[in-house]
N, C-alpha and C. Protein backbone atom coordinates (compact mmCIF):
# COMPACT_ATOMS: atom_id res chain seq x y z
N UNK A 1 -35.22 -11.20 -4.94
CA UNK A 1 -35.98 -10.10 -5.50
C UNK A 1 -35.83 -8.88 -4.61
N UNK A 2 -35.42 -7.76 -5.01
CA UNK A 2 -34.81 -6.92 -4.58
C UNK A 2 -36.32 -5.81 -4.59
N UNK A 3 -37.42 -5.34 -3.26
CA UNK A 3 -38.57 -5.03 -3.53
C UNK A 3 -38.77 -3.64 -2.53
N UNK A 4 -37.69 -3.19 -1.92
CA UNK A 4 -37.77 -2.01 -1.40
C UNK A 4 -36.47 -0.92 -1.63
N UNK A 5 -37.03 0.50 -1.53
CA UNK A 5 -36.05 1.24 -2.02
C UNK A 5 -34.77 1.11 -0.81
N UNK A 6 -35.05 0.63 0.35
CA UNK A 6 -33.73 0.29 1.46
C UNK A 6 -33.05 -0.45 0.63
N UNK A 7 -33.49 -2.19 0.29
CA UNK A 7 -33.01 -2.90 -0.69
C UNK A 7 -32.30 -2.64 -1.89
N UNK A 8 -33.11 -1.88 -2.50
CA UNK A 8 -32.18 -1.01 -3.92
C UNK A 8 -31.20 -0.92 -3.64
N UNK A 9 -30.76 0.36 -2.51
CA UNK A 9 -29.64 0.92 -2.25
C UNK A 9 -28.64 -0.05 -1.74
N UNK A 10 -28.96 -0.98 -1.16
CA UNK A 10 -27.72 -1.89 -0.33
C UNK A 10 -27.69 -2.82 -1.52
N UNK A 11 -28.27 -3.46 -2.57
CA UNK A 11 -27.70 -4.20 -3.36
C UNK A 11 -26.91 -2.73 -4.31
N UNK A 12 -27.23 -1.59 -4.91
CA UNK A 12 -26.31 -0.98 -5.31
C UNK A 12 -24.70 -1.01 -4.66
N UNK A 13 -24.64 -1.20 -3.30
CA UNK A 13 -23.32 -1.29 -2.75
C UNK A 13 -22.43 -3.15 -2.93
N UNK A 14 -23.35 -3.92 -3.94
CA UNK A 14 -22.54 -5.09 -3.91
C UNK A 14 -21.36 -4.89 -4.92
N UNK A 15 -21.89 -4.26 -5.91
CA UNK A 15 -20.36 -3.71 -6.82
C UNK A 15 -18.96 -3.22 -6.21
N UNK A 16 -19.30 -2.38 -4.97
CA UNK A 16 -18.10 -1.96 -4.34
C UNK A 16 -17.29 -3.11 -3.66
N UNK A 17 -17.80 -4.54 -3.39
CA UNK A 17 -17.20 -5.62 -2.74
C UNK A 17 -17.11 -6.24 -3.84
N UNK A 18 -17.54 -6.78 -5.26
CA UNK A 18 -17.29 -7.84 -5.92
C UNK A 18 -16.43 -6.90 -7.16
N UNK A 19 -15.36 -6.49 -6.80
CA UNK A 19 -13.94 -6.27 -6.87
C UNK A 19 -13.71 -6.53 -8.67
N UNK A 20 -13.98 -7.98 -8.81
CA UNK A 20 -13.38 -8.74 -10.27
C UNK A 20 -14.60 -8.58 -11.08
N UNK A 21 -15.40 -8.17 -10.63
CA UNK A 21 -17.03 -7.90 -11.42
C UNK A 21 -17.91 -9.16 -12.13
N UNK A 22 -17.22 -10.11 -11.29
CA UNK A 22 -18.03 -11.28 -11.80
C UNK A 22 -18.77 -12.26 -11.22
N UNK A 23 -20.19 -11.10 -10.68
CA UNK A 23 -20.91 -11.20 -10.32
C UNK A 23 -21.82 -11.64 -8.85
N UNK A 24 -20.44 -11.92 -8.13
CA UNK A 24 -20.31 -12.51 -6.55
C UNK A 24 -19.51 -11.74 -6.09
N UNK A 25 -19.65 -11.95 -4.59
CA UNK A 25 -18.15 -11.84 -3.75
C UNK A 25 -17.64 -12.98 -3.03
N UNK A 26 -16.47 -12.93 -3.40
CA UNK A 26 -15.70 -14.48 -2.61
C UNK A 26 -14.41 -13.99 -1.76
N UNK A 27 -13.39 -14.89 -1.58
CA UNK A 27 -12.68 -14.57 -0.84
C UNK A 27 -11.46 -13.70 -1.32
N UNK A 28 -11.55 -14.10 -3.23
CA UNK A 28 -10.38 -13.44 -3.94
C UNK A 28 -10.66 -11.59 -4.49
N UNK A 29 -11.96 -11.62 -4.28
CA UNK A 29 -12.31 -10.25 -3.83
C UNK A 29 -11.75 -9.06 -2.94
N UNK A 30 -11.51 -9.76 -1.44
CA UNK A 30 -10.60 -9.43 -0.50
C UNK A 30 -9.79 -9.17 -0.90
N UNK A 31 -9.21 -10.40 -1.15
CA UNK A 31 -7.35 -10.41 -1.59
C UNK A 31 -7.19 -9.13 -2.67
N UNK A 32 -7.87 -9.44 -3.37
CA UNK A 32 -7.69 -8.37 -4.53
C UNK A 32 -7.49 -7.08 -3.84
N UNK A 33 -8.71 -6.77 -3.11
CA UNK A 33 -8.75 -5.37 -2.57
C UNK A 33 -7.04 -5.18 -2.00
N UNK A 34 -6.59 -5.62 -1.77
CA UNK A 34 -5.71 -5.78 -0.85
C UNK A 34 -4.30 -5.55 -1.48
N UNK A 35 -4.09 -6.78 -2.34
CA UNK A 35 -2.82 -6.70 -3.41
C UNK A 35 -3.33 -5.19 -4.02
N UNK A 36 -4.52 -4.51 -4.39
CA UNK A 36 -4.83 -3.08 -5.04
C UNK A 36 -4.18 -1.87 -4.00
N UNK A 37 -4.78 -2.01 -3.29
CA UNK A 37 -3.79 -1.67 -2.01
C UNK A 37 -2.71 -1.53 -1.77
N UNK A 38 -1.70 -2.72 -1.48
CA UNK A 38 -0.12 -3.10 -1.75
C UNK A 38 0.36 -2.18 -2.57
N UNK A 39 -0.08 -2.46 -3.78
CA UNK A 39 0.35 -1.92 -4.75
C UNK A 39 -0.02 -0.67 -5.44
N UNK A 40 -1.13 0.36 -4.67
CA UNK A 40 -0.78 1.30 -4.77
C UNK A 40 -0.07 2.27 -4.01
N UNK A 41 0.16 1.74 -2.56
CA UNK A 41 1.14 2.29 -1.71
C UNK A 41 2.73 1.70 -1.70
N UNK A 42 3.09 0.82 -2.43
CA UNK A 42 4.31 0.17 -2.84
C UNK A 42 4.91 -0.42 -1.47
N UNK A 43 4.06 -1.54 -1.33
CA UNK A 43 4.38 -2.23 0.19
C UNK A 43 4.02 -3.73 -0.45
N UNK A 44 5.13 -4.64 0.22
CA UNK A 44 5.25 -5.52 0.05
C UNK A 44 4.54 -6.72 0.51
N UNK A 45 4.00 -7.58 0.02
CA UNK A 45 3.11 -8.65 0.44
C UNK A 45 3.74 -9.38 2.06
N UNK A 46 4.82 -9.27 1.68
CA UNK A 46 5.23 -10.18 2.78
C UNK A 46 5.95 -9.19 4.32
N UNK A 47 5.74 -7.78 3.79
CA UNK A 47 5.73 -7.38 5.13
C UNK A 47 4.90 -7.44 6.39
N UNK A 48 5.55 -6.48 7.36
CA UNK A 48 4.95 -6.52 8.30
C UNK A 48 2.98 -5.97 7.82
N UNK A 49 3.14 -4.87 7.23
CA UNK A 49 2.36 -4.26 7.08
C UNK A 49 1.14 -4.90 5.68
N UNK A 50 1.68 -5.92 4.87
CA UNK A 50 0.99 -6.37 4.16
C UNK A 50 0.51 -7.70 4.88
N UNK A 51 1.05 -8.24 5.35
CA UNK A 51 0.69 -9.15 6.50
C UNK A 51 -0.40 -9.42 6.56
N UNK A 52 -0.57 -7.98 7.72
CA UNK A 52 -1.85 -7.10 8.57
C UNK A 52 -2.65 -7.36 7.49
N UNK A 53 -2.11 -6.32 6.28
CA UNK A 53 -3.81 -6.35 5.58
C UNK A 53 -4.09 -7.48 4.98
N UNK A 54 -3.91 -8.31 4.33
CA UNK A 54 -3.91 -9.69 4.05
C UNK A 54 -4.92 -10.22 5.05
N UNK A 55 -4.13 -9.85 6.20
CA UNK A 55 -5.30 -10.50 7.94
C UNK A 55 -6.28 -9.83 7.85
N UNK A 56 -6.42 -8.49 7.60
CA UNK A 56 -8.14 -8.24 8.01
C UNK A 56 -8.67 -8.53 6.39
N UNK A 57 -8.38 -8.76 5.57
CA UNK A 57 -8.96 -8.92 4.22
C UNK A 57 -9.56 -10.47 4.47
N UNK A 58 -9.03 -11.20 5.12
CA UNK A 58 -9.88 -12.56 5.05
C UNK A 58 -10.64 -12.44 6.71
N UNK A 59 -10.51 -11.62 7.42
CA UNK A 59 -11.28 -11.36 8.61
C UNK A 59 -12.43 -10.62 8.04
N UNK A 60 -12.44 -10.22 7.46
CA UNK A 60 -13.76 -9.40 6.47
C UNK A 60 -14.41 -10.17 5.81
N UNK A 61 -13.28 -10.87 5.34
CA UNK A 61 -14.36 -11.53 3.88
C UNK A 61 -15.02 -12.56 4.99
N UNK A 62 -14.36 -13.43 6.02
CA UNK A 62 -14.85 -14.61 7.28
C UNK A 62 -16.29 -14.07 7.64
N UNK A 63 -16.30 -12.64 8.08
CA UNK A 63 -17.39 -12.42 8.72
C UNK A 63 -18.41 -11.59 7.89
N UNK A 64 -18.39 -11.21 6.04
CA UNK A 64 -19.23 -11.19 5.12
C UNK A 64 -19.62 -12.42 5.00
N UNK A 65 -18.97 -13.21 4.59
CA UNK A 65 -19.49 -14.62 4.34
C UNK A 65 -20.33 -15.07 5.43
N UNK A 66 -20.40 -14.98 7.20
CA UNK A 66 -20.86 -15.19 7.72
C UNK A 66 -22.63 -14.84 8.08
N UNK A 67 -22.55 -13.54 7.43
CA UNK A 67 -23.46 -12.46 7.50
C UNK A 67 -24.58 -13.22 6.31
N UNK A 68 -23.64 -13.91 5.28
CA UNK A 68 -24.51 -13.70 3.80
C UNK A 68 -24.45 -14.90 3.12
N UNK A 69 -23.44 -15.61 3.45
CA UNK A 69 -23.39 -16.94 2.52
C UNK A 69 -24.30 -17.78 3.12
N UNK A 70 -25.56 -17.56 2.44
CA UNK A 70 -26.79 -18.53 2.73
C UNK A 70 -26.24 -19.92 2.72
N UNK A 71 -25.86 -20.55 1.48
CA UNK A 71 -25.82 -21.70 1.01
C UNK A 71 -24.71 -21.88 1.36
N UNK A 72 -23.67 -21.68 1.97
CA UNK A 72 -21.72 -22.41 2.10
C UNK A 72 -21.06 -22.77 0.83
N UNK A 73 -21.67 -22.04 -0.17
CA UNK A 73 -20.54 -22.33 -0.84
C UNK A 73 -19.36 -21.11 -1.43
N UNK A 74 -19.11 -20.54 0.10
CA UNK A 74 -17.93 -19.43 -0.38
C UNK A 74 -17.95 -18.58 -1.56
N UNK A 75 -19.05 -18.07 -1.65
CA UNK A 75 -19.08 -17.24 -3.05
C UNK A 75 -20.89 -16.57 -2.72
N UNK A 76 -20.47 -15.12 -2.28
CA UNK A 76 -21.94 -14.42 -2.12
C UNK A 76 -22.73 -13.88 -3.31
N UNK A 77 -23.63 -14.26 -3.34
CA UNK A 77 -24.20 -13.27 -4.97
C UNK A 77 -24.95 -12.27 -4.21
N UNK A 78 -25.62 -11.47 -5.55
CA UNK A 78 -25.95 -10.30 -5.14
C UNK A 78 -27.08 -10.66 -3.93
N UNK A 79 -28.43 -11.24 -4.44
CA UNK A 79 -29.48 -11.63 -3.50
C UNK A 79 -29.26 -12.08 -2.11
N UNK A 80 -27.71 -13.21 -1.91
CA UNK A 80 -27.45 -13.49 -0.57
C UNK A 80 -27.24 -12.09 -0.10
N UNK A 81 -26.55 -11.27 -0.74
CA UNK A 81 -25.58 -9.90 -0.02
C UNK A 81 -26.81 -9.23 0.43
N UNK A 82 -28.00 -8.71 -0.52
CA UNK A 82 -29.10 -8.03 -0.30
C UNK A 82 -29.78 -8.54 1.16
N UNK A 83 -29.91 -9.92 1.14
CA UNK A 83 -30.98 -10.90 2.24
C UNK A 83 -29.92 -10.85 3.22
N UNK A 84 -28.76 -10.81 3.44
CA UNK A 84 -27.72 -10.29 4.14
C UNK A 84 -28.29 -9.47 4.95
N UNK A 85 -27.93 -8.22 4.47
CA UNK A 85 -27.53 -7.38 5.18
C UNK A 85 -29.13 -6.58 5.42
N UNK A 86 -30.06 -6.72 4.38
CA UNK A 86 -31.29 -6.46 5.13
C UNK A 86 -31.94 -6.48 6.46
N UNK A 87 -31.47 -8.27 6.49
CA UNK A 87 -32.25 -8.94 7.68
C UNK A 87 -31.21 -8.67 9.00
N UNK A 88 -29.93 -8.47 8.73
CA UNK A 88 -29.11 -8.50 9.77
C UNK A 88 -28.49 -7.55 10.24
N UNK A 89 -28.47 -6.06 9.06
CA UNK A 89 -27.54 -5.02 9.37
C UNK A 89 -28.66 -3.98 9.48
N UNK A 90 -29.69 -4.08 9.44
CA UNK A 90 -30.65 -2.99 9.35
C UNK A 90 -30.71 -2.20 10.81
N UNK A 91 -30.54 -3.18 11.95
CA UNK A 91 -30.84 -3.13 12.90
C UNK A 91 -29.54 -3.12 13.80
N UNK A 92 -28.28 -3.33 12.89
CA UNK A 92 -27.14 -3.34 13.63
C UNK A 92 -26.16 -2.89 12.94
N UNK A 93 -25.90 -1.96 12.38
CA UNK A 93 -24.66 -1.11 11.41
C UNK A 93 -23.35 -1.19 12.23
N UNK A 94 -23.61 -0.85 13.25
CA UNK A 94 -21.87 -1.31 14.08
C UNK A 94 -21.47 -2.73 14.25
N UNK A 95 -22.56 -3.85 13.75
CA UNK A 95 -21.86 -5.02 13.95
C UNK A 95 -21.20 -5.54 12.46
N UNK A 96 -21.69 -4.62 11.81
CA UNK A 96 -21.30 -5.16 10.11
C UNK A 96 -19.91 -4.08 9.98
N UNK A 97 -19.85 -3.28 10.80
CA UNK A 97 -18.72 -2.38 10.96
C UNK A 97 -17.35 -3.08 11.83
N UNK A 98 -17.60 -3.60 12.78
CA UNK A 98 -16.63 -4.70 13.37
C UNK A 98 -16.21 -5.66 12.46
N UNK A 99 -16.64 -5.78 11.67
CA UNK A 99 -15.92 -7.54 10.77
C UNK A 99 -14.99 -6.49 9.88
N UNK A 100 -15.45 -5.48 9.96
CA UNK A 100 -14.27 -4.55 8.87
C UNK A 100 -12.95 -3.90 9.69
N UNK A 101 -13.30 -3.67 10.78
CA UNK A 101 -12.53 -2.96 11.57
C UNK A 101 -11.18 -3.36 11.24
N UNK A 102 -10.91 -4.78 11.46
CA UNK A 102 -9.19 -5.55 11.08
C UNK A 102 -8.75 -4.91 9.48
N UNK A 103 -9.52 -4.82 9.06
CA UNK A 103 -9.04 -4.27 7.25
C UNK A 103 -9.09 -2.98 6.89
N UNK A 104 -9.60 -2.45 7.67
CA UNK A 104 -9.55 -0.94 7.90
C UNK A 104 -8.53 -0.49 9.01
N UNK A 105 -8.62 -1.14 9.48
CA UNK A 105 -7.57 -0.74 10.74
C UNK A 105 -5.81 -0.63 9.78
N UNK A 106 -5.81 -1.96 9.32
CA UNK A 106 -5.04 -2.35 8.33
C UNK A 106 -4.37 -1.32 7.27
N UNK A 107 -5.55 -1.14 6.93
CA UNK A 107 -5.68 0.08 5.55
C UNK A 107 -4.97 1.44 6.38
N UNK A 108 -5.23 1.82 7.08
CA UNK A 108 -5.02 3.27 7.54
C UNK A 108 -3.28 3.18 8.12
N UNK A 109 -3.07 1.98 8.51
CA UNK A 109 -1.51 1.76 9.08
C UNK A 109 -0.79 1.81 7.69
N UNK A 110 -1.56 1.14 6.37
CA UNK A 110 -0.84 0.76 4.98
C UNK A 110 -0.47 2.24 4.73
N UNK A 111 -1.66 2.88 4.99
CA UNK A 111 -1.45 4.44 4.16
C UNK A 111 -1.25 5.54 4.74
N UNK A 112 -1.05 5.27 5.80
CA UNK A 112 -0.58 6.94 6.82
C UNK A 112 1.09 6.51 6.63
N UNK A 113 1.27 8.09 6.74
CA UNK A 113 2.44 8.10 6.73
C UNK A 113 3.47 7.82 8.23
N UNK A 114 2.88 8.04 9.56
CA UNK A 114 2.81 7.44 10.50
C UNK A 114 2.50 6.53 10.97
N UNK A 115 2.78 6.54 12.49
CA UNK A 115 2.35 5.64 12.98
C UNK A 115 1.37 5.86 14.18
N UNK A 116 0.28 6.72 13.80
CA UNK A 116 -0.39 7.21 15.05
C UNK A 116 -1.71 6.51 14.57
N UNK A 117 -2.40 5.84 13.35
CA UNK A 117 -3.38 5.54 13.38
C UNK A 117 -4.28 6.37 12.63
N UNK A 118 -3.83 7.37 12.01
CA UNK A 118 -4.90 8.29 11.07
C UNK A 118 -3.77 8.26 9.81
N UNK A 119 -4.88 8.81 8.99
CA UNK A 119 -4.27 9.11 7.64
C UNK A 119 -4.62 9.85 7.13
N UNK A 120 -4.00 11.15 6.32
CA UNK A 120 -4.45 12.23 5.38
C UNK A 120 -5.94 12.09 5.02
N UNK A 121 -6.39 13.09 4.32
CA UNK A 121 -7.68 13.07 3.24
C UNK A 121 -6.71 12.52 2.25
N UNK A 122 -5.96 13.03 1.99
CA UNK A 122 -5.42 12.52 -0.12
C UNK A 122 -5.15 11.46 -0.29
N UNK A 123 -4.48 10.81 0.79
CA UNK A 123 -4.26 9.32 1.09
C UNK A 123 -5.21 8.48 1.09
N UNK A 124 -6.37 9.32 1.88
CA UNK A 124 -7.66 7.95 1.87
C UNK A 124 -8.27 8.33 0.83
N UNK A 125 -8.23 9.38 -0.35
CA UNK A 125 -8.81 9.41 -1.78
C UNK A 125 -7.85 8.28 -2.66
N UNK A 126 -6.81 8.03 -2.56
CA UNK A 126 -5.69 8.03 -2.99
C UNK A 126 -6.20 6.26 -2.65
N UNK A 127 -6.41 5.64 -1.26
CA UNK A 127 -6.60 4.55 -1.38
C UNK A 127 -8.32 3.94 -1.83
N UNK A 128 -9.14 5.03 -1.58
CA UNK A 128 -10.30 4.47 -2.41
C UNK A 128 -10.33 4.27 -3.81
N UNK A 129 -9.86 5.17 -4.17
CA UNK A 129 -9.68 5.15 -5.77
C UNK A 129 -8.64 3.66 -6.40
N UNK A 130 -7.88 3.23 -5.36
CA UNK A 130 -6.81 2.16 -5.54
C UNK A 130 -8.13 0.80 -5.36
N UNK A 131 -9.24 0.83 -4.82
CA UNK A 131 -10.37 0.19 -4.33
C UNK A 131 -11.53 0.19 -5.23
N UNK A 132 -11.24 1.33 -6.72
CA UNK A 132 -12.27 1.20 -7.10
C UNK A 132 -13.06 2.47 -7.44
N UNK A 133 -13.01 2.94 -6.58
CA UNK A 133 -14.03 4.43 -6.58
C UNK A 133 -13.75 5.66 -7.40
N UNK A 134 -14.55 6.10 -7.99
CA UNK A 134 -14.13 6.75 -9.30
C UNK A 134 -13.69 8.38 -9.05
N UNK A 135 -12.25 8.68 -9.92
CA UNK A 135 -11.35 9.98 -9.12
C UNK A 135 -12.16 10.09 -8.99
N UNK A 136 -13.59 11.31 -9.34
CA UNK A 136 -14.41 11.99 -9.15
C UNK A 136 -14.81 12.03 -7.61
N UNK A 137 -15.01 11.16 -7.27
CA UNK A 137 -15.67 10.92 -6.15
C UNK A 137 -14.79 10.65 -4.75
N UNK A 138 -13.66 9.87 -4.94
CA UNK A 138 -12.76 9.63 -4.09
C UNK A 138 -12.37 10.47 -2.92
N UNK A 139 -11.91 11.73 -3.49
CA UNK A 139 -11.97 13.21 -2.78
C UNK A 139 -12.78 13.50 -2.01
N UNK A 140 -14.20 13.90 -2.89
CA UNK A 140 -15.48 13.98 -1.71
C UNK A 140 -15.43 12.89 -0.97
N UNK A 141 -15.59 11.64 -0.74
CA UNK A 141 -16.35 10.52 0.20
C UNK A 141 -14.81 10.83 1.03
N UNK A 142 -13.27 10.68 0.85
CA UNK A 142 -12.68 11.01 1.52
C UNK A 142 -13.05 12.40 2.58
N UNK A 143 -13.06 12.96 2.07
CA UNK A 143 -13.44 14.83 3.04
C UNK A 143 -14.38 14.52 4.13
N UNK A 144 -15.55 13.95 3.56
CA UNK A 144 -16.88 13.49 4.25
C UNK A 144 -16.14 12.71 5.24
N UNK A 145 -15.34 11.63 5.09
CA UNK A 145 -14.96 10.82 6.57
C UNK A 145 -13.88 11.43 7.33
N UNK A 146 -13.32 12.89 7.13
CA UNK A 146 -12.94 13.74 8.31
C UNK A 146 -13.71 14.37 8.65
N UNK A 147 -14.34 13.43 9.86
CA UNK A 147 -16.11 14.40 10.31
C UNK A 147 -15.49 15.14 11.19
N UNK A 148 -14.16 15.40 12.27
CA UNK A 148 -13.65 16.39 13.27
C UNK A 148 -12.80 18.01 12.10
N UNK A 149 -12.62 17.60 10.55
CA UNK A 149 -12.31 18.14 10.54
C UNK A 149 -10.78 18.69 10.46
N UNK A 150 -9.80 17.88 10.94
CA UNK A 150 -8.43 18.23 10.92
C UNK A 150 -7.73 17.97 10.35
N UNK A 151 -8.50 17.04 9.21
CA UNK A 151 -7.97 17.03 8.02
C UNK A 151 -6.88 15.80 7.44
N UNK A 152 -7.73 14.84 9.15
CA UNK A 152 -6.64 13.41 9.36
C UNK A 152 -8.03 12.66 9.68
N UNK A 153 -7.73 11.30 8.59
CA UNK A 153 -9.43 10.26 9.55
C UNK A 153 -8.52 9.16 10.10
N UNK A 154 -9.04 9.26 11.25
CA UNK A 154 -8.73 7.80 12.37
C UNK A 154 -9.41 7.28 12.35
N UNK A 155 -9.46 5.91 13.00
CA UNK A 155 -10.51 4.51 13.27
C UNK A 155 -11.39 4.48 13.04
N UNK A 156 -11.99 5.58 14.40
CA UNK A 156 -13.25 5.54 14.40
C UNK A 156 -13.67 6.71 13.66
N UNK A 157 -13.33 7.24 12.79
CA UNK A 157 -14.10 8.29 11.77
C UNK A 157 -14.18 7.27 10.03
N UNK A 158 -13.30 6.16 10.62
CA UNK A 158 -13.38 5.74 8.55
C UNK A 158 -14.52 4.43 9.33
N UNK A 159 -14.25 3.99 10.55
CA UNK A 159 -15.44 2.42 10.83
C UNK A 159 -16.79 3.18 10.76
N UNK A 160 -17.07 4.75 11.61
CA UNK A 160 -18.64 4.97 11.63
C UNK A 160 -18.77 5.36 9.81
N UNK A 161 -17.94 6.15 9.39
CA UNK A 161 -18.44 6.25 7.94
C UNK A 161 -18.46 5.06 7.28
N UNK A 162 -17.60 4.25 7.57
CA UNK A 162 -18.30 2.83 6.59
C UNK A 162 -18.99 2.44 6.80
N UNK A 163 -19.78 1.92 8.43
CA UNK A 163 -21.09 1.71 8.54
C UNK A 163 -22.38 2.31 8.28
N UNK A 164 -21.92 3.50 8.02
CA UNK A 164 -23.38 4.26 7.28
C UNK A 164 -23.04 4.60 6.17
N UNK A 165 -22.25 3.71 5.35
CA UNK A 165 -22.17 3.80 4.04
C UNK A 165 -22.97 2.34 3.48
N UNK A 166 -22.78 1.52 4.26
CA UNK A 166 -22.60 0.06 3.54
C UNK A 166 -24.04 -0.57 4.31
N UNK A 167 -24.36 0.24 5.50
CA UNK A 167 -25.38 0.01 5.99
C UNK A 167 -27.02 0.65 5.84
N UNK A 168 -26.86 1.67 4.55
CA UNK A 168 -27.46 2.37 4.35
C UNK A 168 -28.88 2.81 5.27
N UNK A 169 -28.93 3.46 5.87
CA UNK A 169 -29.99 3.81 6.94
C UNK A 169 -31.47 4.00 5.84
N UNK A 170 -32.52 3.98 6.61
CA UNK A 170 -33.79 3.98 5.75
C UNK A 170 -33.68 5.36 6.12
């Protein structure tokens, strides 16, 4: 039972993880994100670079599941995700930000055009929207995570914006 407006908002963010929309998140959630990924940057599963993301996609999903799968049976519903991250991320947004770090880290090597570790704004609209997020919006929430500005987000500008995205502050 979902009974505070903190609550509201962090079960509103289970849609952005349960990928196939049917009604959980599991491990093929990940994957999905991932092959969505692949395949909107035209990189191959079995590269070097699909590899990687493949690796932090089940390093994510390892340590969601850890966070939330009350019961063990590999498949979070909304209420575990809510009782999740209530009881555990309220008080710690950078530790729910570390289990992402490998898939984000991942993500930004998939989609920069380099190799320095950042990636465009259009690129990271370009891969949210490949994730889900509607054009509309892609753009803005991209812009928002170049908090320096230069018009490139690195590491630590897409890990702190995901943690105060997914961690929603009261």
């Amino acid at each position: 039972m979902v009974t505070s407006e903190y609550e509201r908002r962090i079960a509103a963010r289970f849609a952005t993880f349960d990928q196939d929309g049917n009604g959980y998140i599991d491990r093929e959630d990940f994957s999905g994100a991932a092959k969505a990924l692949l395949a909107e940057f035209g990189t191959r599963a079995r590269s070097d670079k699909g590899q990687a993301l493949y690796g932090g996609a089940e390093a994510f999903w390892q340590g969601m599941a850890g966070i939330a799968d009350h019961d063990g049976d590999q498949r979070i519903t909304r209420e575990e995700f809510v009782n999740g991250a209530v009881k555990r991320l309220r008080d710690n947004p950078d530790g729910f930000a570390e289990i992402a770090r490998p898939f984000l880290r991942a993500t930004l090597a998939l989609t920069g055009p380099d190799d320095d570790g950042a990636v465009g704004v259009a690129d990271t609209a370009r891969a949210l929207k490949a994730l889900g997020v509607p054009e509309e919006l892609a753009g803005s929430a991209a812009a928002v995570l170049d908090t320096d500005g230069d018009g490139r987000i690195g590491e630590e500008e897409i890990v702190r914006g995901f943690a105060r995205y997914f961690t929603v502050p009261e």
